[in-house]
PDB file of N, CA and C in Angstrom:
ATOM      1  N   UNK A   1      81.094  90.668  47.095  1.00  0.00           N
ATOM      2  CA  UNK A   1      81.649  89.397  46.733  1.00  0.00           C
ATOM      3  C   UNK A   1      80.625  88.281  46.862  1.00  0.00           C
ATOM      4  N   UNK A   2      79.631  88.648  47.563  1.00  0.00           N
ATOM      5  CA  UNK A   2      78.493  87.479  47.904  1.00  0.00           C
ATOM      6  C   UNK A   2      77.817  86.909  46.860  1.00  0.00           C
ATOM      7  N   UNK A   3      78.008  88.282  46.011  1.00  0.00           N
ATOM      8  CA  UNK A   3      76.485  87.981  44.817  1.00  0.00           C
ATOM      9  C   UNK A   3      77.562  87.412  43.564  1.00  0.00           C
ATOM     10  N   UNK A   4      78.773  87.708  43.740  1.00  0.00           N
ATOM     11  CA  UNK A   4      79.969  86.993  42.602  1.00  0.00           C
ATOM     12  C   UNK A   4      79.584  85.353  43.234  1.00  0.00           C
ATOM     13  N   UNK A   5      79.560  85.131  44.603  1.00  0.00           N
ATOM     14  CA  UNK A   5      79.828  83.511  45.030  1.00  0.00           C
ATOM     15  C   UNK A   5      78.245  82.701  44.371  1.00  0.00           C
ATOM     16  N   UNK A   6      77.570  83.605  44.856  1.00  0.00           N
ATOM     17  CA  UNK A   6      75.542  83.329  44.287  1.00  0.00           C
ATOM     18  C   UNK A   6      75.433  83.134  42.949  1.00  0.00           C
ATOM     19  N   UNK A   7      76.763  83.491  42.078  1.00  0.00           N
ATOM     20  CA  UNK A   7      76.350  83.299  40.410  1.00  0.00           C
ATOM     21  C   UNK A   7      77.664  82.610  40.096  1.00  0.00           C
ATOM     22  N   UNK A   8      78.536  82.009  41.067  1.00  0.00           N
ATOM     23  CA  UNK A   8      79.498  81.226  40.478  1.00  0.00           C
ATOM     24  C   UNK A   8      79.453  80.399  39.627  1.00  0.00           C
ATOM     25  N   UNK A   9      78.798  79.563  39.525  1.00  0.00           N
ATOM     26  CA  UNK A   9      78.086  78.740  38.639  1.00  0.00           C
ATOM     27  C   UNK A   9      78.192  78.939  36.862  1.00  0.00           C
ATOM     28  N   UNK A  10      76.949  80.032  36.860  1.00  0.00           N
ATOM     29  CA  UNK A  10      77.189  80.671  35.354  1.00  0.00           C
ATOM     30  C   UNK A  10      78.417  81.553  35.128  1.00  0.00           C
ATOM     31  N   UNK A  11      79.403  81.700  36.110  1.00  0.00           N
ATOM     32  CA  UNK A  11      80.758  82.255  35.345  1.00  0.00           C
ATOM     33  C   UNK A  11      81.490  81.131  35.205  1.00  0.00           C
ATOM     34  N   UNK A  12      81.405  79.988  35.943  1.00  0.00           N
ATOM     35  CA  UNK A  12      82.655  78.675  35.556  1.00  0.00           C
ATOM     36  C   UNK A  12      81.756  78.210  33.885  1.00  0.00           C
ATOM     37  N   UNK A  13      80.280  78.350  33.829  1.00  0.00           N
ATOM     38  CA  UNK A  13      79.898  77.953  32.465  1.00  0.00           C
ATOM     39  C   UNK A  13      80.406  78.633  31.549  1.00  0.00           C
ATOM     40  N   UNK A  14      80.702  80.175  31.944  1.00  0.00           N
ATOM     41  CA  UNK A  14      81.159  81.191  30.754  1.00  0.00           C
ATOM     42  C   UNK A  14      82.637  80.957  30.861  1.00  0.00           C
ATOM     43  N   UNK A  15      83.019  80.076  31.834  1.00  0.00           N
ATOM     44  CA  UNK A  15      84.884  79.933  31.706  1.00  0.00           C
ATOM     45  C   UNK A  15      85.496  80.623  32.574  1.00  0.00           C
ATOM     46  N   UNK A  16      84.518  81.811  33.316  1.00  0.00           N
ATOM     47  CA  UNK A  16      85.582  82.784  33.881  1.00  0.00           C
ATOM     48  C   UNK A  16      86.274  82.325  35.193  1.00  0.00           C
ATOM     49  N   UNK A  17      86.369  83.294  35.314  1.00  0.00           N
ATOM     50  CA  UNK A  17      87.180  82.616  36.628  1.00  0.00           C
ATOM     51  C   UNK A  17      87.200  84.248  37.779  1.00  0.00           C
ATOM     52  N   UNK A  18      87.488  84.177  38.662  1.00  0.00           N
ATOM     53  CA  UNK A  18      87.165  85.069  39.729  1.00  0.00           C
ATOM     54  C   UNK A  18      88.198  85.107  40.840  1.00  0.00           C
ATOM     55  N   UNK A  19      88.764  85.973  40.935  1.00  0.00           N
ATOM     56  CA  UNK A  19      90.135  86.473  41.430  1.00  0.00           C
ATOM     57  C   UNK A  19      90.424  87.614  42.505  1.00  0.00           C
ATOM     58  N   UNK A  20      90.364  87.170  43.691  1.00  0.00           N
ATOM     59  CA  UNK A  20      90.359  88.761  44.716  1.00  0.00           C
ATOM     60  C   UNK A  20      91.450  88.987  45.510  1.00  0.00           C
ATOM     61  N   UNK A  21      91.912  89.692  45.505  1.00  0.00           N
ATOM     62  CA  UNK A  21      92.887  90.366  46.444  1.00  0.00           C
ATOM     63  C   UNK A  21      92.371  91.045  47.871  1.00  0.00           C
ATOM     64  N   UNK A  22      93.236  91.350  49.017  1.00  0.00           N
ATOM     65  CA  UNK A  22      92.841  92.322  49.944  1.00  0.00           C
ATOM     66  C   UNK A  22      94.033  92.753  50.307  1.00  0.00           C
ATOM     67  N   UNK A  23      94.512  93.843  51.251  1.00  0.00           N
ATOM     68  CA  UNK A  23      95.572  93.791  52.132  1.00  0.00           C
ATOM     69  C   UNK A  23      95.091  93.688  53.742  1.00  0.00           C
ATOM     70  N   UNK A  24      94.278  93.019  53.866  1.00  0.00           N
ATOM     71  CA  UNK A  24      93.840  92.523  55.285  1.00  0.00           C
ATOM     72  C   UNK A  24      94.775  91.363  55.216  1.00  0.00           C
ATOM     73  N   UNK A  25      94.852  91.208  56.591  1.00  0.00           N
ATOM     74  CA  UNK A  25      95.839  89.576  57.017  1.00  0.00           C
ATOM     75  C   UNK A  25      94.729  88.655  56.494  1.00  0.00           C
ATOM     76  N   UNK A  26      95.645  87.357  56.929  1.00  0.00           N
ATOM     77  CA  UNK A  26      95.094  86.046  56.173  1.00  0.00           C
ATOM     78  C   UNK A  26      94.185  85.597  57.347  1.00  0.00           C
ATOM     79  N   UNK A  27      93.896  85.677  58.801  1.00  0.00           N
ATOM     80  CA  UNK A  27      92.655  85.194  59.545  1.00  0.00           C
ATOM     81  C   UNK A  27      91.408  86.575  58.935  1.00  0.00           C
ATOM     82  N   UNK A  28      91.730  87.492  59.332  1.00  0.00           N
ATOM     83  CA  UNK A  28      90.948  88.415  58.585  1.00  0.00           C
ATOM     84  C   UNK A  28      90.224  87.752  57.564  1.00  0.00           C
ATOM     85  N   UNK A  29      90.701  87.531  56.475  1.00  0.00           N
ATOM     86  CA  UNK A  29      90.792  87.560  55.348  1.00  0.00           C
ATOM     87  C   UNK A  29      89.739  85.848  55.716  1.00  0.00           C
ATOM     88  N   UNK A  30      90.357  84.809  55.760  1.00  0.00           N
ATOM     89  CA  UNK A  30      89.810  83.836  56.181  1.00  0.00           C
ATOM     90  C   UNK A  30      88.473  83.840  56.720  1.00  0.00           C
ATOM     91  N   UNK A  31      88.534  84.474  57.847  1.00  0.00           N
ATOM     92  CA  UNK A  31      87.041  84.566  58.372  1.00  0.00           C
ATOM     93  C   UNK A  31      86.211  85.691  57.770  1.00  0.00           C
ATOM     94  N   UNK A  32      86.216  86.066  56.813  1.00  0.00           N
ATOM     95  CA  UNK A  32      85.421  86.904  55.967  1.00  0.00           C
ATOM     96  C   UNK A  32      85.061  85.984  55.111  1.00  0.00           C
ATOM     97  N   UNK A  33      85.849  84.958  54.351  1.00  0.00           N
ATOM     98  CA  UNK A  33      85.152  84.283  53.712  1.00  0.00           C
ATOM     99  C   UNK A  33      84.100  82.991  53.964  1.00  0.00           C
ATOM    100  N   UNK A  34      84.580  82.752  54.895  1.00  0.00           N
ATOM    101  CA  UNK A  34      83.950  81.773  55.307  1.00  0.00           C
ATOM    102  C   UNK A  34      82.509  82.461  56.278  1.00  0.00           C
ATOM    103  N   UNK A  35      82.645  83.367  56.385  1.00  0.00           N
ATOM    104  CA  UNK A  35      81.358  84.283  57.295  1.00  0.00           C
ATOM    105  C   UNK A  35      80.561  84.576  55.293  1.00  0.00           C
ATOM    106  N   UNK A  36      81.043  84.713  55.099  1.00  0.00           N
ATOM    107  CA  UNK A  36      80.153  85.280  53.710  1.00  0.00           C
ATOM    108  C   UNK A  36      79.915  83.365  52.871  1.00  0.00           C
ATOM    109  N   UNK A  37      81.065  82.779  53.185  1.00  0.00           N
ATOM    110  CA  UNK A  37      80.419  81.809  52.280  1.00  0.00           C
ATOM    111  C   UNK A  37      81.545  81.571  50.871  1.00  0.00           C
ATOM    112  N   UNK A  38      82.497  81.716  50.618  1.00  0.00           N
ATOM    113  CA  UNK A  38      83.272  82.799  49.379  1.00  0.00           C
ATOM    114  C   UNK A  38      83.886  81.265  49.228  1.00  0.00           C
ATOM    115  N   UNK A  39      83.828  80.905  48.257  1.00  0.00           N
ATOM    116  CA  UNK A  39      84.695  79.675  47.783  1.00  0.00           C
ATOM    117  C   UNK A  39      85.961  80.169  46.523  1.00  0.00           C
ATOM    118  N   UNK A  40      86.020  80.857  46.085  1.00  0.00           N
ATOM    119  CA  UNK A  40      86.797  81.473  45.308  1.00  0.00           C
ATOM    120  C   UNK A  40      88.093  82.016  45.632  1.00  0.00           C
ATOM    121  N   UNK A  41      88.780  81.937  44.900  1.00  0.00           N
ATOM    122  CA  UNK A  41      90.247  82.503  45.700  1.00  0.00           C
ATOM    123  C   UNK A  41      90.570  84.054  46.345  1.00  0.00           C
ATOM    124  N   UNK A  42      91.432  84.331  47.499  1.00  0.00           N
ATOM    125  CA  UNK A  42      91.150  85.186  47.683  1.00  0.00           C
ATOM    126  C   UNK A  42      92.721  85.720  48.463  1.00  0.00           C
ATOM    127  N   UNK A  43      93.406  86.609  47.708  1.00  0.00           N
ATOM    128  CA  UNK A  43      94.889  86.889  48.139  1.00  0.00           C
ATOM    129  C   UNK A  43      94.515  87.927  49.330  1.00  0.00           C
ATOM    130  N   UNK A  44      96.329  87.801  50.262  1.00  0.00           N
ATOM    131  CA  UNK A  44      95.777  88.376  51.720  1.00  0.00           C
ATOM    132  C   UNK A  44      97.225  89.131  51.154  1.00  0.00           C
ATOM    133  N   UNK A  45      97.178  90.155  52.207  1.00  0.00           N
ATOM    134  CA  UNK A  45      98.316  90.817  52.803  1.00  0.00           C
ATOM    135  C   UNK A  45      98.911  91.699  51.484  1.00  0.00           C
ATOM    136  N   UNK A  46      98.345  92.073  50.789  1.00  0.00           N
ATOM    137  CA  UNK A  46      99.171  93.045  49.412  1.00  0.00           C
ATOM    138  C   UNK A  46      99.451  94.209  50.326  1.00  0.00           C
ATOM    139  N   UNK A  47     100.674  94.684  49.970  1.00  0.00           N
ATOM    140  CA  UNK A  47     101.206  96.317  50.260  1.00  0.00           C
ATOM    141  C   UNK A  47     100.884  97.196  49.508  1.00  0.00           C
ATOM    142  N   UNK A  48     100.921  98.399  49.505  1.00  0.00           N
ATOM    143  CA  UNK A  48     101.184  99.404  49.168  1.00  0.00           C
ATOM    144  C   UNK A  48     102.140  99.313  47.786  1.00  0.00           C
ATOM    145  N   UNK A  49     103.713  98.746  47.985  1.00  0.00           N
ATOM    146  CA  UNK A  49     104.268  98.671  47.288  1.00  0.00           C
ATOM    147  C   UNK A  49     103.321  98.037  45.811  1.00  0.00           C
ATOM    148  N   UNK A  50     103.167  96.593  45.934  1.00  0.00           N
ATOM    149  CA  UNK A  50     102.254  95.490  45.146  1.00  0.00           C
ATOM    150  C   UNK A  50     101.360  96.005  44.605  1.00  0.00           C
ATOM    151  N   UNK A  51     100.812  96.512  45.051  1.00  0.00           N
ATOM    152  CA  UNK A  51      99.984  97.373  44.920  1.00  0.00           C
ATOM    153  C   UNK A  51      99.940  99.104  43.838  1.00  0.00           C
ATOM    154  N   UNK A  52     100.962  99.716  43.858  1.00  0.00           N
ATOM    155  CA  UNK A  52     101.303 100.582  43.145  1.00  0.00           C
ATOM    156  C   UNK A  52     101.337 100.988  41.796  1.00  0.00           C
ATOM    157  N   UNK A  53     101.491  99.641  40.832  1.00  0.00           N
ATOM    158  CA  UNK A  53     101.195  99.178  39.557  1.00  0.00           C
ATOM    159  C   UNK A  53      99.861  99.516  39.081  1.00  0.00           C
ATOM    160  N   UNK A  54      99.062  99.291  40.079  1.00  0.00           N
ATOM    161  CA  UNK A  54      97.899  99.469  39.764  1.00  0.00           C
ATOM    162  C   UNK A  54      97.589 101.103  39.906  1.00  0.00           C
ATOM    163  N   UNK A  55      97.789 102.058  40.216  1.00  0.00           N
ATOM    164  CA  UNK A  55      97.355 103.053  40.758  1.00  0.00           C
ATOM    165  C   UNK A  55      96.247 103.266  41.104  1.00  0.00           C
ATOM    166  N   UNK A  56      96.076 102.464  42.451  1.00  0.00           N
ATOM    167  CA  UNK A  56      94.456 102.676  43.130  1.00  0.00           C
ATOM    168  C   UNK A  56      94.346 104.351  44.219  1.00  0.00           C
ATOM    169  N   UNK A  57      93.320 104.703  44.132  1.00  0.00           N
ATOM    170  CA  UNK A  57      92.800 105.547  44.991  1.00  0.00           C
ATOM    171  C   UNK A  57      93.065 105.242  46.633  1.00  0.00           C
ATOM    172  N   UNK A  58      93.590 106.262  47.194  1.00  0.00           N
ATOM    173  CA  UNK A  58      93.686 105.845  49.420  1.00  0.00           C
ATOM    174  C   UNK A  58      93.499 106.430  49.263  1.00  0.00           C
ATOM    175  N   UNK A  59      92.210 105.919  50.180  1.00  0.00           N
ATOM    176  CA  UNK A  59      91.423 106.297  52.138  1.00  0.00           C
ATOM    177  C   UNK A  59      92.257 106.699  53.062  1.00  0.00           C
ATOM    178  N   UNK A  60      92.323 108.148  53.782  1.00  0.00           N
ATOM    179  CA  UNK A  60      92.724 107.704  54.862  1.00  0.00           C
ATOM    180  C   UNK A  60      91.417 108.598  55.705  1.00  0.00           C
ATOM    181  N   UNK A  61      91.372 106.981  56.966  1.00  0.00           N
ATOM    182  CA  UNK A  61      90.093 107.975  57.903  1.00  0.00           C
ATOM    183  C   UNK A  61      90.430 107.181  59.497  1.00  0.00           C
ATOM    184  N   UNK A  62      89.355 107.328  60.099  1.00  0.00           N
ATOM    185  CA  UNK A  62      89.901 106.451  61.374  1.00  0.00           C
ATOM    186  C   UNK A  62      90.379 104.688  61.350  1.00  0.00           C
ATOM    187  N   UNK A  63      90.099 103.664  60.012  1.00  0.00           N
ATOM    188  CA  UNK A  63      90.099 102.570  60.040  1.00  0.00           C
ATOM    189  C   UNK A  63      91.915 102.527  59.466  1.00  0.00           C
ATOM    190  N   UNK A  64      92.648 103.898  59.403  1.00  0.00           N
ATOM    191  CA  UNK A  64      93.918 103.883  58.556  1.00  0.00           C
ATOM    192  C   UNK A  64      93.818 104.296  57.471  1.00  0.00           C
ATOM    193  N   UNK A  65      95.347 104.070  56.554  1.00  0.00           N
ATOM    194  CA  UNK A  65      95.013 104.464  55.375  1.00  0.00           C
ATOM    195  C   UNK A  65      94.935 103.170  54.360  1.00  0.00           C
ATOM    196  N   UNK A  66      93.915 103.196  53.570  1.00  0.00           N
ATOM    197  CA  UNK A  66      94.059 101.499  52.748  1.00  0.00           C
ATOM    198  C   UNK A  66      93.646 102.114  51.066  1.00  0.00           C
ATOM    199  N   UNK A  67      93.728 101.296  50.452  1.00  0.00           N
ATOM    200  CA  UNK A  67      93.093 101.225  48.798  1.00  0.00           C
ATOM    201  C   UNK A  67      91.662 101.170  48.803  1.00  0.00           C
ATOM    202  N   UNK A  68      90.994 101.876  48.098  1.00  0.00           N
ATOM    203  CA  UNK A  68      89.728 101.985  47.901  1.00  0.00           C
ATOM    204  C   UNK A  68      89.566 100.897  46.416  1.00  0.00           C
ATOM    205  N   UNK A  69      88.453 100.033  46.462  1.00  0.00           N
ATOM    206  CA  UNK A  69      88.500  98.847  45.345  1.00  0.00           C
ATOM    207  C   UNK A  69      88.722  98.901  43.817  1.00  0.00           C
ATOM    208  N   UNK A  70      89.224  98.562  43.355  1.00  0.00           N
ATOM    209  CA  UNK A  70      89.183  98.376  41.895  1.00  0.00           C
ATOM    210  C   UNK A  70      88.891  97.031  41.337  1.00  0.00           C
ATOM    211  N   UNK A  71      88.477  96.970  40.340  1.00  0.00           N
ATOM    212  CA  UNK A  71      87.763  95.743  39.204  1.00  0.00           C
ATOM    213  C   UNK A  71      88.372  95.571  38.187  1.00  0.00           C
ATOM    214  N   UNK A  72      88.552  94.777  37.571  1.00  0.00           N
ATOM    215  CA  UNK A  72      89.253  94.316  36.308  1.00  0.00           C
ATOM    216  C   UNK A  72      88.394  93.277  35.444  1.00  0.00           C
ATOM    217  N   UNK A  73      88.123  93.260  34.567  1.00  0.00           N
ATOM    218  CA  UNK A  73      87.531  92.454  33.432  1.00  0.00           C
ATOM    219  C   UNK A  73      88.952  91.817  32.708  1.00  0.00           C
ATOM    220  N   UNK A  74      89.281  90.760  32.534  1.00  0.00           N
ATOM    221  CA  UNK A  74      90.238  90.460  31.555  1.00  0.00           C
ATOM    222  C   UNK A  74      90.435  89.261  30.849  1.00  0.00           C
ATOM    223  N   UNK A  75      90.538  89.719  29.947  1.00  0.00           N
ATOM    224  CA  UNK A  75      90.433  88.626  28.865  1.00  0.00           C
ATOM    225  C   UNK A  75      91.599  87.541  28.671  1.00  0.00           C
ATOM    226  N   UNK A  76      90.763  86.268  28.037  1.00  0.00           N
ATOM    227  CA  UNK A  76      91.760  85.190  27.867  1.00  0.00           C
ATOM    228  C   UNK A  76      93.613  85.918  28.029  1.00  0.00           C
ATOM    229  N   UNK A  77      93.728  86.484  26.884  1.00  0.00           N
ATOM    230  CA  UNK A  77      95.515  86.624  26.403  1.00  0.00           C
ATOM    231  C   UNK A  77      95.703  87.653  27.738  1.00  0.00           C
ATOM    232  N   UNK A  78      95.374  88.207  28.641  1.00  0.00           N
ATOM    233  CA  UNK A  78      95.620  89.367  29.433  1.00  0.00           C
ATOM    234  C   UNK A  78      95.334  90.838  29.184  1.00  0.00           C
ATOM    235  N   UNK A  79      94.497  90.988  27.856  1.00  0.00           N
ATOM    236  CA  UNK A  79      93.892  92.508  28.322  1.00  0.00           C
ATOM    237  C   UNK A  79      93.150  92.623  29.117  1.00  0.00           C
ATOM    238  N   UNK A  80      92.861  93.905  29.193  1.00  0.00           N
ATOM    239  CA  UNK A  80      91.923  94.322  30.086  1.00  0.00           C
ATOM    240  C   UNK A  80      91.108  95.081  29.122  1.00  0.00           C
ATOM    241  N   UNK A  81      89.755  94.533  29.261  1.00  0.00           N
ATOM    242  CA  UNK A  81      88.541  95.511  28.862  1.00  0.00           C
ATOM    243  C   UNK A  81      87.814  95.932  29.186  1.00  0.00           C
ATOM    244  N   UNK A  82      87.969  95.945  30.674  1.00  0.00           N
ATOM    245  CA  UNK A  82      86.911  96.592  31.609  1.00  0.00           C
ATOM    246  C   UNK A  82      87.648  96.689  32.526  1.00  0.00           C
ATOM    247  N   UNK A  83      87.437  97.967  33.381  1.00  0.00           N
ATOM    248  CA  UNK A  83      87.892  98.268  34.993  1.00  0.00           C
ATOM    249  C   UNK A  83      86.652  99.030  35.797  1.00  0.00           C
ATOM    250  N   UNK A  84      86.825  99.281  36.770  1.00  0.00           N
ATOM    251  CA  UNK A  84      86.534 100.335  37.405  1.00  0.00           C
ATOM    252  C   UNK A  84      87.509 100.249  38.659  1.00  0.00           C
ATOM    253  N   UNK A  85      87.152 101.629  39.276  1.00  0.00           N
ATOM    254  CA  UNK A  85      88.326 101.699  40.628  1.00  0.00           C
ATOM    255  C   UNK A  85      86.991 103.111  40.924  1.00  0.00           C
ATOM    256  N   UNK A  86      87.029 102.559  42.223  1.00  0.00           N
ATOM    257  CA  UNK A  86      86.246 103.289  43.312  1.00  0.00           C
ATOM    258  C   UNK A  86      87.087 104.284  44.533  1.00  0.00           C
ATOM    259  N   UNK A  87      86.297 105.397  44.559  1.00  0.00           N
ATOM    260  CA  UNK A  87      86.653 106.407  45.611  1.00  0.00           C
ATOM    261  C   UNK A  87      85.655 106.506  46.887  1.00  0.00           C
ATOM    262  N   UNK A  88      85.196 104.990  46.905  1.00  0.00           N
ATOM    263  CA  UNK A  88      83.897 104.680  47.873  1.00  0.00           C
ATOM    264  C   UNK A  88      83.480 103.838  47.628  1.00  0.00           C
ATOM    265  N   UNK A  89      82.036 103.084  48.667  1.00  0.00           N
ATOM    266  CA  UNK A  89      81.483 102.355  48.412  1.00  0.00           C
ATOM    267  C   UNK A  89      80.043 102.194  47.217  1.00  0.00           C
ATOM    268  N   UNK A  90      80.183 103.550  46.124  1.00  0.00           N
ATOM    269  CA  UNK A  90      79.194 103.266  45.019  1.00  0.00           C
ATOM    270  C   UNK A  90      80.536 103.295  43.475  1.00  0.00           C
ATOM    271  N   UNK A  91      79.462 102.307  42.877  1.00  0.00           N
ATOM    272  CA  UNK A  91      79.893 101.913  41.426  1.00  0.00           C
ATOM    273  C   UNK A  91      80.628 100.907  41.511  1.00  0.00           C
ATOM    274  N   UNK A  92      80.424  99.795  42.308  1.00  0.00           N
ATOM    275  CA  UNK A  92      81.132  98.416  41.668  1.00  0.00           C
ATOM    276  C   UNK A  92      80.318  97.268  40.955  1.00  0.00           C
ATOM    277  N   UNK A  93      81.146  96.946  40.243  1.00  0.00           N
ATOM    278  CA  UNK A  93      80.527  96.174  39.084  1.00  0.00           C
ATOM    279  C   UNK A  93      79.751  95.260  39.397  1.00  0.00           C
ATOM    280  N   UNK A  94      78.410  95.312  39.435  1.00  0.00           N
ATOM    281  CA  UNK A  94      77.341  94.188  39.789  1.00  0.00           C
ATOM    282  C   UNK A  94      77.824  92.992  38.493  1.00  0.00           C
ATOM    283  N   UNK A  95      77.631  91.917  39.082  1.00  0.00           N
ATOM    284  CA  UNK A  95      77.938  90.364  38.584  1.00  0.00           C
ATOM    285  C   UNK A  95      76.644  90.334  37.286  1.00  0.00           C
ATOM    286  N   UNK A  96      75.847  90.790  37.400  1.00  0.00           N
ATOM    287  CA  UNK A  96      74.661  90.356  36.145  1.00  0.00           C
ATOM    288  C   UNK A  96      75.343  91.719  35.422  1.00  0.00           C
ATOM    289  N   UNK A  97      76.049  92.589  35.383  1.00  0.00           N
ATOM    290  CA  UNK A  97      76.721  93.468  34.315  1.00  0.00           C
ATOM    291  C   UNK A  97      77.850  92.750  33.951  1.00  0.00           C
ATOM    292  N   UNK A  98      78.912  92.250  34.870  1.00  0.00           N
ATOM    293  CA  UNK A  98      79.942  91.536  34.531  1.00  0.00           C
ATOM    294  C   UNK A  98      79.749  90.260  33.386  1.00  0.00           C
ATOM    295  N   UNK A  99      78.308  89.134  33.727  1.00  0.00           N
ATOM    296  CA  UNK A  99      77.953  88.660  33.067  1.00  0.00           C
ATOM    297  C   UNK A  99      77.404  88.784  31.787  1.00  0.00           C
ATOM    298  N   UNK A 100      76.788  89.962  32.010  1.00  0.00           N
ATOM    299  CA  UNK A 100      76.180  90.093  30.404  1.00  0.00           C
ATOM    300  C   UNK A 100      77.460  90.431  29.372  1.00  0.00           C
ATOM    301  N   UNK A 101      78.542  91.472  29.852  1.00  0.00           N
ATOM    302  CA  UNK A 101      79.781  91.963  29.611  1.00  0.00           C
ATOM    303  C   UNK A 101      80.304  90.561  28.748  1.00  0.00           C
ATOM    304  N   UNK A 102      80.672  89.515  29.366  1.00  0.00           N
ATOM    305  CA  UNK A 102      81.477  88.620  28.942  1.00  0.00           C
ATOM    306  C   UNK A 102      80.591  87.863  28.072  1.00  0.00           C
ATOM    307  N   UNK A 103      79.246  87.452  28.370  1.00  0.00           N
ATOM    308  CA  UNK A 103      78.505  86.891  26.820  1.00  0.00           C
ATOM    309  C   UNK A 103      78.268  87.761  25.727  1.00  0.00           C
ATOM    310  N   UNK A 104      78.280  89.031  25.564  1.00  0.00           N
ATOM    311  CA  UNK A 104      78.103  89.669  24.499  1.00  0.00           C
ATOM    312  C   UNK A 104      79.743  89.612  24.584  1.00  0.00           C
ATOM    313  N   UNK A 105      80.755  90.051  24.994  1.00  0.00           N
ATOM    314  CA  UNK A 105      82.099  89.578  24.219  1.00  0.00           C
ATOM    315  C   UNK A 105      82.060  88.319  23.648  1.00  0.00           C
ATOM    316  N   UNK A 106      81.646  87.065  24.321  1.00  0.00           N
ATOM    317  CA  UNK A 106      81.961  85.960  23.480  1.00  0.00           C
ATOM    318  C   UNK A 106      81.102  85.582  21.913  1.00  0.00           C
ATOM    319  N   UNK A 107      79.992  86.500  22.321  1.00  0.00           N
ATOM    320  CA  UNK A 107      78.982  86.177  20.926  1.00  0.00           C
ATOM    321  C   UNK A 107      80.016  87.026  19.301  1.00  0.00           C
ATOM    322  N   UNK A 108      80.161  88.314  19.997  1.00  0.00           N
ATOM    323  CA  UNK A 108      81.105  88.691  19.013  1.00  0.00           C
ATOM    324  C   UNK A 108      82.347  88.237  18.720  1.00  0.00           C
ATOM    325  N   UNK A 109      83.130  87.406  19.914  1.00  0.00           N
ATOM    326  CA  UNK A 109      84.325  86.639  19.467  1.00  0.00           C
ATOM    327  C   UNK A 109      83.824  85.377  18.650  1.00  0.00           C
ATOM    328  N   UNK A 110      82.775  84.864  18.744  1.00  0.00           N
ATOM    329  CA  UNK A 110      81.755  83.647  17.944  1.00  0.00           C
ATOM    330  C   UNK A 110      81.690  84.047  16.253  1.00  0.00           C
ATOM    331  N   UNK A 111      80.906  85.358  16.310  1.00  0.00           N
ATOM    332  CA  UNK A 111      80.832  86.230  15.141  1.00  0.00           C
ATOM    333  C   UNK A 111      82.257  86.364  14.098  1.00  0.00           C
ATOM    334  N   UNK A 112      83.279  86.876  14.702  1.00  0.00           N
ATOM    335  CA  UNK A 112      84.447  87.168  14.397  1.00  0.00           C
ATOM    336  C   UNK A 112      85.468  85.791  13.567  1.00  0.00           C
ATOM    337  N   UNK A 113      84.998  84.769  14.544  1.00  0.00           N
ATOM    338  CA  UNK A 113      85.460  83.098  13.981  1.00  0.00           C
ATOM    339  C   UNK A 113      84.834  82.498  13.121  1.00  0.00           C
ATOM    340  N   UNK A 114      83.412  83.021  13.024  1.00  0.00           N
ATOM    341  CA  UNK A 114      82.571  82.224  12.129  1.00  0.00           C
ATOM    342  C   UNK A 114      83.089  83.075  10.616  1.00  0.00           C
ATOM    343  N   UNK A 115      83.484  84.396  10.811  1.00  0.00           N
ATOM    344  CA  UNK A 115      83.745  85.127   9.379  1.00  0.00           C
ATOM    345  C   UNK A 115      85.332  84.558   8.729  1.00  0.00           C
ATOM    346  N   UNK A 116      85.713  84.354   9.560  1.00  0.00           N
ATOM    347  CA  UNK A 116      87.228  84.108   9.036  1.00  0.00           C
ATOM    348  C   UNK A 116      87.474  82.808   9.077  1.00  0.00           C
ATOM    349  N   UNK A 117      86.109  82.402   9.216  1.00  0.00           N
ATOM    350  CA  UNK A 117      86.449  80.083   8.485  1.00  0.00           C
ATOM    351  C   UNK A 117      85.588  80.074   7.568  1.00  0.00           C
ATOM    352  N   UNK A 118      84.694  81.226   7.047  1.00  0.00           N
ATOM    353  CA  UNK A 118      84.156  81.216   5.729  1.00  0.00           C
ATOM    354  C   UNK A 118      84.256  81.709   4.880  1.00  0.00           C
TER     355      UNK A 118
END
């Protein structure tokens, strides 16, 4: 989440916006961000239940059993065109992939507008 807060900047230029969940409590949750720095929003306390929609991957080891992370890319109207969901700590979406992701979508949504007003 550090390197999402380090490039906030060029995602409010690209429009995006940046959205996190946890099911840690809200001091938890609180003092993680503020130990990292995280100005971005950041939901506390999701269940299991809340959670279910999504069909994420559980951990269970000595820390309990919890959700292993998932990612979402989504566009203006609410698709989704990108995910990932992790069974560990490798393959989450580095922010300069996320970024490039959303300017080559917008160049082709650019492309797409410029054909159909001429």
């Amino acid at each position: 989440m550090a390197s999402y807060q380090a490039k906030l900047a060029e995602l409010t230029r690209l429009d995006a916006a940046i959205l996190a969940a946890t099911v840690d409590d809200k001091v938890s949750t609180e003092d993680m961000m503020r130990d990292m720095g995280i100005t971005f929003p950041i939901g506390y306390g999701l269940t299991q239940s809340e959670l279910a929609e999504f069909d994420p991957w559980w951990a269970s080891d000595d820390h309990g059993r919890y959700p292993q992370p998932m990612e979402f890319l989504v566009l203006r109207g609410g698709t989704v065109f990108g995910s990932m969901y992790a069974s560990g700590p490798v393959g989450r979406m580095q922010v300069d992939e996320v970024i490039g992701s959303i300017e080559g979508r917008e160049r082709r949504r650019a492309l797409t507008v410029d054909r159909t007003n001429s």
